[in-house]
PDB file of N, CA and C in Angstrom:
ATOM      1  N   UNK A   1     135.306 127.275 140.211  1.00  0.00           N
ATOM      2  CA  UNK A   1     134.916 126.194 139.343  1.00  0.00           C
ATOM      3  C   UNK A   1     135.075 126.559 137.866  1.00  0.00           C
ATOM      4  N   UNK A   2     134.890 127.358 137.307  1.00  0.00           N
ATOM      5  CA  UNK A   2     134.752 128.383 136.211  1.00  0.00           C
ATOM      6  C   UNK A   2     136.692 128.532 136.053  1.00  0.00           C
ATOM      7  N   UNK A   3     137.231 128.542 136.643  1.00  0.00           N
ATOM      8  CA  UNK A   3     138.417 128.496 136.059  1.00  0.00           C
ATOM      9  C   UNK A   3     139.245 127.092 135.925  1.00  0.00           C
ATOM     10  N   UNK A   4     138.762 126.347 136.574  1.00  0.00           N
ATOM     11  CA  UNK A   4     139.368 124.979 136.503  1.00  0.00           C
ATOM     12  C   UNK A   4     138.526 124.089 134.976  1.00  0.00           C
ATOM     13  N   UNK A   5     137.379 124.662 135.274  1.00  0.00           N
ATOM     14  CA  UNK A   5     136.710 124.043 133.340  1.00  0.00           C
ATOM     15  C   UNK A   5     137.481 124.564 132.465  1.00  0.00           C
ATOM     16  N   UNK A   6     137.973 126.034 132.692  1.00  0.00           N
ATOM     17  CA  UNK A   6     138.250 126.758 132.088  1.00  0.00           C
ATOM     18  C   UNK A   6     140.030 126.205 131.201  1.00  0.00           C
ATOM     19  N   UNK A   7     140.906 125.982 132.289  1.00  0.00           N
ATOM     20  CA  UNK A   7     141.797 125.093 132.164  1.00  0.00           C
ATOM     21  C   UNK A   7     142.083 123.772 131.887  1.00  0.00           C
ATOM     22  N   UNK A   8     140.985 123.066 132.050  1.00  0.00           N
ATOM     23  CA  UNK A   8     140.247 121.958 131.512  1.00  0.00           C
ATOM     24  C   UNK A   8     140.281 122.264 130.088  1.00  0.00           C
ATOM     25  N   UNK A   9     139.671 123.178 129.531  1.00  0.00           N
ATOM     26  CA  UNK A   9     139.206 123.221 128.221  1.00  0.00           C
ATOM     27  C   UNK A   9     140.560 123.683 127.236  1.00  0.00           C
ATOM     28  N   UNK A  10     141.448 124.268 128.103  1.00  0.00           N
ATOM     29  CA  UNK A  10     142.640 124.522 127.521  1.00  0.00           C
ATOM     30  C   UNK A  10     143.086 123.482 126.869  1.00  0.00           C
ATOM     31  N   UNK A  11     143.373 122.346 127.735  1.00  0.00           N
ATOM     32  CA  UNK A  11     144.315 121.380 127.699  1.00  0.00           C
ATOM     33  C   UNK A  11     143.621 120.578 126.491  1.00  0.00           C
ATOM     34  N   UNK A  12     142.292 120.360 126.640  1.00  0.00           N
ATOM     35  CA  UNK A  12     141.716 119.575 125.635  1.00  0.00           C
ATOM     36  C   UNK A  12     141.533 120.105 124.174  1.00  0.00           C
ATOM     37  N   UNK A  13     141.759 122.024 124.446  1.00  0.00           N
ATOM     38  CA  UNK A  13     142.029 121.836 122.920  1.00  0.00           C
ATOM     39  C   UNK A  13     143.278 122.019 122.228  1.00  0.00           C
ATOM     40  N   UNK A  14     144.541 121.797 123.155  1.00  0.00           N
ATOM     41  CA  UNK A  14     145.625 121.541 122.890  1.00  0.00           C
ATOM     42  C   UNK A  14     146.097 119.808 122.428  1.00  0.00           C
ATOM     43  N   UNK A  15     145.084 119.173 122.999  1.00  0.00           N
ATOM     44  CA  UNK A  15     144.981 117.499 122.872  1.00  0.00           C
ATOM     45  C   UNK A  15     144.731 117.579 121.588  1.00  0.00           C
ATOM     46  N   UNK A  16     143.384 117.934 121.067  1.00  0.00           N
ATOM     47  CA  UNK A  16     142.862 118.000 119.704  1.00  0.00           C
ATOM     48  C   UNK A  16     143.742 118.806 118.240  1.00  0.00           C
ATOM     49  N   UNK A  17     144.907 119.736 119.111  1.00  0.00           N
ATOM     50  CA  UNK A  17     145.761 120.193 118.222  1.00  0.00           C
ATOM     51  C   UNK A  17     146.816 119.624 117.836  1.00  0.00           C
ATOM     52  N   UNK A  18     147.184 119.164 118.849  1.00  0.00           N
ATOM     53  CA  UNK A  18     148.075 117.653 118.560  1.00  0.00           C
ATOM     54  C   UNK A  18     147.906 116.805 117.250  1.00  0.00           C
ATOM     55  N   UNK A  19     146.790 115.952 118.115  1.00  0.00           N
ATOM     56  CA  UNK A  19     145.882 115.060 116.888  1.00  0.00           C
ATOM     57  C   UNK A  19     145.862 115.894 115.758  1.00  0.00           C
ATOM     58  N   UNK A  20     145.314 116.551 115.349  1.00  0.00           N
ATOM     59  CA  UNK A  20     144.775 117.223 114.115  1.00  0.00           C
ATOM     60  C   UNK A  20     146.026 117.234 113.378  1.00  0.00           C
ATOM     61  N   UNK A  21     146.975 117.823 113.751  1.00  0.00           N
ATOM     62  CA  UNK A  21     148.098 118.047 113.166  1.00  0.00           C
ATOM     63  C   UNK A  21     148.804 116.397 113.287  1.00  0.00           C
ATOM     64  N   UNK A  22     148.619 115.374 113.502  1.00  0.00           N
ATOM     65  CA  UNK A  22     148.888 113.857 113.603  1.00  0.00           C
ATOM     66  C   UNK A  22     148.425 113.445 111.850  1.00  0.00           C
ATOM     67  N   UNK A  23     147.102 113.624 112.154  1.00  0.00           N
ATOM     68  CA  UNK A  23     146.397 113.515 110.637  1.00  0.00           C
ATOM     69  C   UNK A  23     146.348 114.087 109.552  1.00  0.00           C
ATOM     70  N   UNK A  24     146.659 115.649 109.865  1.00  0.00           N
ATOM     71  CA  UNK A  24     147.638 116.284 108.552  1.00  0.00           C
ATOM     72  C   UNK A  24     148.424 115.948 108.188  1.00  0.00           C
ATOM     73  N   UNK A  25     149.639 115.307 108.814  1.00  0.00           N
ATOM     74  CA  UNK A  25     151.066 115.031 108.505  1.00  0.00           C
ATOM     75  C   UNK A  25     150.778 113.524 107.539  1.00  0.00           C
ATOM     76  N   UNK A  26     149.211 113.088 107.936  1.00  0.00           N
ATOM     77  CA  UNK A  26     149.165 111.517 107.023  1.00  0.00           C
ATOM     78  C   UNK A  26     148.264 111.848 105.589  1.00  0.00           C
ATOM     79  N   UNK A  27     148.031 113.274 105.691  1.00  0.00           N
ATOM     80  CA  UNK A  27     147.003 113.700 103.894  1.00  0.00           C
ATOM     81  C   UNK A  27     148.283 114.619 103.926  1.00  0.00           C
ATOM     82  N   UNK A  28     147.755 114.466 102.266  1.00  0.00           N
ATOM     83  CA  UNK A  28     148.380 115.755 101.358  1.00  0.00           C
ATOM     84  C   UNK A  28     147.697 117.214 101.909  1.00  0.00           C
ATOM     85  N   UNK A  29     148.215 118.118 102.793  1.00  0.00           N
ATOM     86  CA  UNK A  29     147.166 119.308 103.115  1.00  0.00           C
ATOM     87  C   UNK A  29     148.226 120.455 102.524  1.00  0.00           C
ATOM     88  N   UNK A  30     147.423 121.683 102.378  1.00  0.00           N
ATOM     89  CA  UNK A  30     148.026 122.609 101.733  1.00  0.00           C
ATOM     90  C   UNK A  30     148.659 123.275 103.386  1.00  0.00           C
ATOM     91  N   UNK A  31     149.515 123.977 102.481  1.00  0.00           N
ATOM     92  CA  UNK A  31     150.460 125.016 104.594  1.00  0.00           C
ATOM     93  C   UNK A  31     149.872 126.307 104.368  1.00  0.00           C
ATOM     94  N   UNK A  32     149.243 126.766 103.081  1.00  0.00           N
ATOM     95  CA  UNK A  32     148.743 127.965 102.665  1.00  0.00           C
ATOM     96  C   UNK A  32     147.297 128.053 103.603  1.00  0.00           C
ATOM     97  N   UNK A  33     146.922 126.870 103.566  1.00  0.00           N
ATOM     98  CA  UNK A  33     145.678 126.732 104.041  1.00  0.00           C
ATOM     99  C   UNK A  33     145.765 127.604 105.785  1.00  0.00           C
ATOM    100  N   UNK A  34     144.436 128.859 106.199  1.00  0.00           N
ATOM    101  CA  UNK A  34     144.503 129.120 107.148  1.00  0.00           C
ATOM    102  C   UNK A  34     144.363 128.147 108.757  1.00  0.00           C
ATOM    103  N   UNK A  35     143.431 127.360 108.334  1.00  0.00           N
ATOM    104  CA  UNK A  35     143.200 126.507 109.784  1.00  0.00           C
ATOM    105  C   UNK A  35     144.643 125.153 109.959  1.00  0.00           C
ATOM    106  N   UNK A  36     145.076 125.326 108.580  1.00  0.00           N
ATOM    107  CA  UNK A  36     146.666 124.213 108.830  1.00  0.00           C
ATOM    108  C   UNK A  36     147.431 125.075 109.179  1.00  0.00           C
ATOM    109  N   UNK A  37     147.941 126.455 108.840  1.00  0.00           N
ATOM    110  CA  UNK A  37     148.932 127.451 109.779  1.00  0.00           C
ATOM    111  C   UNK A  37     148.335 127.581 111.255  1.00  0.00           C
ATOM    112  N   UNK A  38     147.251 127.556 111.352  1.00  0.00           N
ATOM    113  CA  UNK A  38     146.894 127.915 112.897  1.00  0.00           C
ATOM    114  C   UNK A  38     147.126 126.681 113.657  1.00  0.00           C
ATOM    115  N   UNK A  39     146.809 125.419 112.899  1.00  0.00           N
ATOM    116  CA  UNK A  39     147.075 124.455 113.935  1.00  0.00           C
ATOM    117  C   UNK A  39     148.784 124.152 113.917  1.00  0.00           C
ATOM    118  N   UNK A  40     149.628 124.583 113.163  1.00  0.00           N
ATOM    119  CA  UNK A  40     151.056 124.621 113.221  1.00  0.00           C
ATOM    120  C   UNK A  40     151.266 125.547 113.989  1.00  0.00           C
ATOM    121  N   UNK A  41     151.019 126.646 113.940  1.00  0.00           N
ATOM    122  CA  UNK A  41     151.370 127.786 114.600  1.00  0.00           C
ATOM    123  C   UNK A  41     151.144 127.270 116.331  1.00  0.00           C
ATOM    124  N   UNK A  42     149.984 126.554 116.692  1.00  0.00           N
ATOM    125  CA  UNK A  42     150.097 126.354 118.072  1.00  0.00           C
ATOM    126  C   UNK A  42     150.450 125.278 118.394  1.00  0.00           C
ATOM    127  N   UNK A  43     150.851 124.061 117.810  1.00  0.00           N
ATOM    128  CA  UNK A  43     151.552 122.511 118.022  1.00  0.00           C
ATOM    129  C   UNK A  43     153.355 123.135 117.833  1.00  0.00           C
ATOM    130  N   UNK A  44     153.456 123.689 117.050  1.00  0.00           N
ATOM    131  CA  UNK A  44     155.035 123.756 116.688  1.00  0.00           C
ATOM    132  C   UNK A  44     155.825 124.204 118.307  1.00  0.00           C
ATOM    133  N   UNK A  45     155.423 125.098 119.003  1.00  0.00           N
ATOM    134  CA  UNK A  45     156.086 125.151 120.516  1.00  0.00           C
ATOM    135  C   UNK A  45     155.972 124.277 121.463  1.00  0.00           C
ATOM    136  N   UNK A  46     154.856 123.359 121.140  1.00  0.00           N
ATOM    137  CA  UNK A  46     154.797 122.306 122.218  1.00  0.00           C
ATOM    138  C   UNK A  46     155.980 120.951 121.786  1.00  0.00           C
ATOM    139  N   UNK A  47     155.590 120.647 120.787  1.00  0.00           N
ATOM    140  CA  UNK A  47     155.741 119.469 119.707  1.00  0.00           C
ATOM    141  C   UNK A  47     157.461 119.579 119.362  1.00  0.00           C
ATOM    142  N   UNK A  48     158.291 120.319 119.300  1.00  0.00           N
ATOM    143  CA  UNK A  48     159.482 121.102 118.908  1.00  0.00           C
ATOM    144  C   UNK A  48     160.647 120.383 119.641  1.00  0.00           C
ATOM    145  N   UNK A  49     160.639 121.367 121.262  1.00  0.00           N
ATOM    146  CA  UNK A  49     161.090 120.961 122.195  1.00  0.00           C
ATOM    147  C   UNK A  49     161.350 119.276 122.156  1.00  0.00           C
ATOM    148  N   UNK A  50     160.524 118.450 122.255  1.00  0.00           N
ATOM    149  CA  UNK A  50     160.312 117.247 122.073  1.00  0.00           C
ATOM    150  C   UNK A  50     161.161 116.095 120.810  1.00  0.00           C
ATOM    151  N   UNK A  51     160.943 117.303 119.596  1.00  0.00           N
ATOM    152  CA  UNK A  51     161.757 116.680 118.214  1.00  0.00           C
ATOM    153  C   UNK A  51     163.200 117.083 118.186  1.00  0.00           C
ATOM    154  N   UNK A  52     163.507 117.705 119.144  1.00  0.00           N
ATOM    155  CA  UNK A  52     164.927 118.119 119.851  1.00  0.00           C
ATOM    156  C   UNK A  52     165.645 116.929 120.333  1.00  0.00           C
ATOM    157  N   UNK A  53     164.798 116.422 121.586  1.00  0.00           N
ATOM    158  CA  UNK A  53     165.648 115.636 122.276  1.00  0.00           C
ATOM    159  C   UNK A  53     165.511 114.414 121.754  1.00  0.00           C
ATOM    160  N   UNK A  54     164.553 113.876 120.918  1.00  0.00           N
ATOM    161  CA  UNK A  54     163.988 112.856 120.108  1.00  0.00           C
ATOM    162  C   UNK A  54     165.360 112.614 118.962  1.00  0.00           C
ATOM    163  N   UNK A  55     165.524 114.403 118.115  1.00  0.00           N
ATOM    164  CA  UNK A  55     166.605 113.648 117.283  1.00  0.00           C
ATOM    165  C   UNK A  55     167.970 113.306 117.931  1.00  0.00           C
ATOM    166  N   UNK A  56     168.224 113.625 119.005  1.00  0.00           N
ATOM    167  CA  UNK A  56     169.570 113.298 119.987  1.00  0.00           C
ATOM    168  C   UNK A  56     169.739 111.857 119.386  1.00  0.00           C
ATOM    169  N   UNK A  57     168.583 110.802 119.799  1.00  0.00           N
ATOM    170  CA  UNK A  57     168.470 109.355 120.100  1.00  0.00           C
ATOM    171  C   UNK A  57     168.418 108.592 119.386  1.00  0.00           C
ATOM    172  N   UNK A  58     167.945 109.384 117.852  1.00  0.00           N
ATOM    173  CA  UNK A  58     167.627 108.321 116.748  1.00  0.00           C
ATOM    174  C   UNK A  58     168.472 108.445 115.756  1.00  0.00           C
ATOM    175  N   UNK A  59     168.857 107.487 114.963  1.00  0.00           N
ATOM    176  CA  UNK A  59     170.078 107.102 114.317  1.00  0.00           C
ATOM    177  C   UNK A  59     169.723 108.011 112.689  1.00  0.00           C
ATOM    178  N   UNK A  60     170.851 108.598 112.512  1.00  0.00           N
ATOM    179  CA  UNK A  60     170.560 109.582 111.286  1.00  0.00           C
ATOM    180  C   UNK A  60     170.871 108.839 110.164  1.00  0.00           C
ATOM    181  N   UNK A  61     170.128 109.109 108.801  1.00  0.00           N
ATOM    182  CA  UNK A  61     170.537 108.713 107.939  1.00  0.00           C
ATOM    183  C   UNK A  61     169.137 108.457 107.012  1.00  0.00           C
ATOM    184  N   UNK A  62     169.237 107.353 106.059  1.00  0.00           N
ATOM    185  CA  UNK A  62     168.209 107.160 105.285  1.00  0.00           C
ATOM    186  C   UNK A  62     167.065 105.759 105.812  1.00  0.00           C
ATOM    187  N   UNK A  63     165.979 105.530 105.738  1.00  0.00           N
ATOM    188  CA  UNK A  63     165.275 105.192 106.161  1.00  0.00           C
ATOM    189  C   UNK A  63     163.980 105.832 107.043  1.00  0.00           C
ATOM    190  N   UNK A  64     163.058 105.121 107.506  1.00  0.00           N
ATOM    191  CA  UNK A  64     162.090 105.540 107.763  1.00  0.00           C
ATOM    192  C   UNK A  64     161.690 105.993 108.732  1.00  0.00           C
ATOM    193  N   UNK A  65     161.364 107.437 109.237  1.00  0.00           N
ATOM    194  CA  UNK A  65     161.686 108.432 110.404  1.00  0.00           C
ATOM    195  C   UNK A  65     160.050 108.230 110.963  1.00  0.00           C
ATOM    196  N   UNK A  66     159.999 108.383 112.177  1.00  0.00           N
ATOM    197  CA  UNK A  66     158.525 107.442 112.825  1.00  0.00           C
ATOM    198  C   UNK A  66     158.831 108.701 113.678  1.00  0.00           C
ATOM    199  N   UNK A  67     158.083 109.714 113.991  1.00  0.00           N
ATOM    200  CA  UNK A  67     158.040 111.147 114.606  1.00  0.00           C
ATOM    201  C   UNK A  67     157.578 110.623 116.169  1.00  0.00           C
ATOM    202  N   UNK A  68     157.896 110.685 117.396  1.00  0.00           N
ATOM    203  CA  UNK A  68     157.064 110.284 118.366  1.00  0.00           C
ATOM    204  C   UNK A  68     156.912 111.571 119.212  1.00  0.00           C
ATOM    205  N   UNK A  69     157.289 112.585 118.715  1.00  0.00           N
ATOM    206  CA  UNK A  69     157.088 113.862 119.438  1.00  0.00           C
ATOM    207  C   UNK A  69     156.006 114.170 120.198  1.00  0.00           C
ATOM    208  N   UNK A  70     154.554 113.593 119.113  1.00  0.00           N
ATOM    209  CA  UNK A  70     153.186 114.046 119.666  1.00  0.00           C
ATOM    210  C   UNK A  70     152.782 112.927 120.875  1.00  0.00           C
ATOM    211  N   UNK A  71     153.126 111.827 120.680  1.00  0.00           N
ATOM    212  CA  UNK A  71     153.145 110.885 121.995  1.00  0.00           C
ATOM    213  C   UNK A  71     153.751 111.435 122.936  1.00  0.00           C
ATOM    214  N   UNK A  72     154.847 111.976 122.761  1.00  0.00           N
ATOM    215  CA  UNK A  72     155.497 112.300 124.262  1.00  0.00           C
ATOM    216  C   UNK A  72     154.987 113.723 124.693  1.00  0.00           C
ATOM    217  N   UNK A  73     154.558 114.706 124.139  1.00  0.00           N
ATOM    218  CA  UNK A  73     153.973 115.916 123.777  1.00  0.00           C
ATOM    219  C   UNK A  73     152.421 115.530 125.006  1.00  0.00           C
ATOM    220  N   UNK A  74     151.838 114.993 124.580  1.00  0.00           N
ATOM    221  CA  UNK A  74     150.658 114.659 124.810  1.00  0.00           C
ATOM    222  C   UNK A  74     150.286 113.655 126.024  1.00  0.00           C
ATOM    223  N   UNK A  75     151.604 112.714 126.247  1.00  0.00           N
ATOM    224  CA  UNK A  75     151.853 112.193 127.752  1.00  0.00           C
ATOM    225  C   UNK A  75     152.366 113.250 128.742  1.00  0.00           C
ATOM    226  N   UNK A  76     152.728 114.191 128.526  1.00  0.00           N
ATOM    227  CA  UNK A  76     153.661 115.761 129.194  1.00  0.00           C
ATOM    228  C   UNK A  76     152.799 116.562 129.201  1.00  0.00           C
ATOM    229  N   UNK A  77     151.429 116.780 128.715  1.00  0.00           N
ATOM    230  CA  UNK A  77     150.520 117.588 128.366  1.00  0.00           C
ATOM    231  C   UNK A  77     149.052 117.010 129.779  1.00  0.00           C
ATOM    232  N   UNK A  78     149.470 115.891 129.829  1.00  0.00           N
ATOM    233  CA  UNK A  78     148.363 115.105 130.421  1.00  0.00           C
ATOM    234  C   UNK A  78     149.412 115.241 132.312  1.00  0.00           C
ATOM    235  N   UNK A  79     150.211 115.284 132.339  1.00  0.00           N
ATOM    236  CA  UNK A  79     150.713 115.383 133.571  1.00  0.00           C
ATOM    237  C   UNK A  79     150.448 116.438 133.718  1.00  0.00           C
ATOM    238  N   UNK A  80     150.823 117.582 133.195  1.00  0.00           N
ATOM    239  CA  UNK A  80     150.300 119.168 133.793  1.00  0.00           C
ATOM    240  C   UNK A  80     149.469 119.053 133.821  1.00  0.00           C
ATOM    241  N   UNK A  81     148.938 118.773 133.226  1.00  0.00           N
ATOM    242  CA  UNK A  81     146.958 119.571 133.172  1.00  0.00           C
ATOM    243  C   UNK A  81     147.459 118.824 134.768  1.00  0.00           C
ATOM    244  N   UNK A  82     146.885 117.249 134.872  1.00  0.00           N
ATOM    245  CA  UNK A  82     146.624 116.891 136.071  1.00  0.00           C
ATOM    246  C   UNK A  82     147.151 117.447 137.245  1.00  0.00           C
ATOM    247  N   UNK A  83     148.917 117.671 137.486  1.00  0.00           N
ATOM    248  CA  UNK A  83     148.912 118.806 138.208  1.00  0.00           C
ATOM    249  C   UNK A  83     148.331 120.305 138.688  1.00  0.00           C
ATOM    250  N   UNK A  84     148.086 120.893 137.341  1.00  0.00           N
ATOM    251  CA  UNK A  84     147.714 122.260 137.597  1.00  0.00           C
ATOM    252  C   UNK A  84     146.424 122.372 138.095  1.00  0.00           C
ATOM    253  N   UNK A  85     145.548 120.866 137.632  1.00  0.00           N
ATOM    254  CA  UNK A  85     143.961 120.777 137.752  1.00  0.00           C
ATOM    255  C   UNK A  85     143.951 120.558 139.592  1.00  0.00           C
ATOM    256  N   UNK A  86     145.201 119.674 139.875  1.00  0.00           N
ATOM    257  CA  UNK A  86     144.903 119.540 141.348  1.00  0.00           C
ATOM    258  C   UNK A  86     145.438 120.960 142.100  1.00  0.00           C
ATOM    259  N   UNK A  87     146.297 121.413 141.967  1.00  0.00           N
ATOM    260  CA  UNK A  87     146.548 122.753 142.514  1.00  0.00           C
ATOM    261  C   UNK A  87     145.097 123.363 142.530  1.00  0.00           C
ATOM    262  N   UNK A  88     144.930 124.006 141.595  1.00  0.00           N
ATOM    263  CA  UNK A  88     143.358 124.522 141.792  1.00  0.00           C
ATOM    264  C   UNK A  88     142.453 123.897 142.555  1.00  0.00           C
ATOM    265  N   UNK A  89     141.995 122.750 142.439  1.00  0.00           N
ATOM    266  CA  UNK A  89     140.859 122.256 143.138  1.00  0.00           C
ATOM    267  C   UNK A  89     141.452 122.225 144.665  1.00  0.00           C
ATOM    268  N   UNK A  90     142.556 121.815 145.088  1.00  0.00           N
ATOM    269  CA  UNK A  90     143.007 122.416 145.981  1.00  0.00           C
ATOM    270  C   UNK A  90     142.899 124.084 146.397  1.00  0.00           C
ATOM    271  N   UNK A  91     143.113 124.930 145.901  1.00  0.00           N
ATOM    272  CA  UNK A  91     142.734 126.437 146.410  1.00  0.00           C
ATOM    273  C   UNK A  91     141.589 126.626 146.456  1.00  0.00           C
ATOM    274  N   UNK A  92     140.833 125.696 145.695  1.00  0.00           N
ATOM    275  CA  UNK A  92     139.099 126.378 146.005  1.00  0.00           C
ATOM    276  C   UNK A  92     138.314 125.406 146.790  1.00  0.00           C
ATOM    277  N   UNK A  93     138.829 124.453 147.243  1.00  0.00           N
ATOM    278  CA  UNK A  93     138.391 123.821 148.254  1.00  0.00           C
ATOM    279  C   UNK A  93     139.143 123.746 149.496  1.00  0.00           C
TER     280      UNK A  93
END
């Protein structure tokens, strides 16, 4: 039980790193700042991958770039957990 909260709690504070870094990107925040490198430092490998295949699709040039990385990040984030959460509860029951 203790490891499935445990993985539980992962995911949710990977949810909240997401977000956080959603609402930085809408203030002026400093990058010097320690808790804005830490929350870059752990969104940038999830979030990345995503702004990869994202810029494949969207038309280059000038105008107004609408990031959907953390939506799809965070719909992909919510399928594992739920997988990995049922694997477990499966082995311990």
């Amino acid at each position: 039980m203790a490891l499935i909260r445990a993985v539980d709690l992962f995911f949710q504070f990977l949810y909240l790193m997401i977000v956080a870094r959603v609402f930085l990107s809408w203030v002026p925040a400093t990058a010097n700042s320690g808790i804005v490198r830490f929350i870059y430092q752990v969104t940038d490998p999830i979030l990345e991958p995503f702004r990869v295949l994202f810029s494949r699709f969207m038309p280059k040039g000038p105008g107004l770039y609408l990031d959907f990385s953390p939506i799809a990040a965070l719909f992909v984030l919510e399928i594992v957990r739920r997988f990995v959460l049922s694997i477990l509860i499966r082995m311990t029951f």
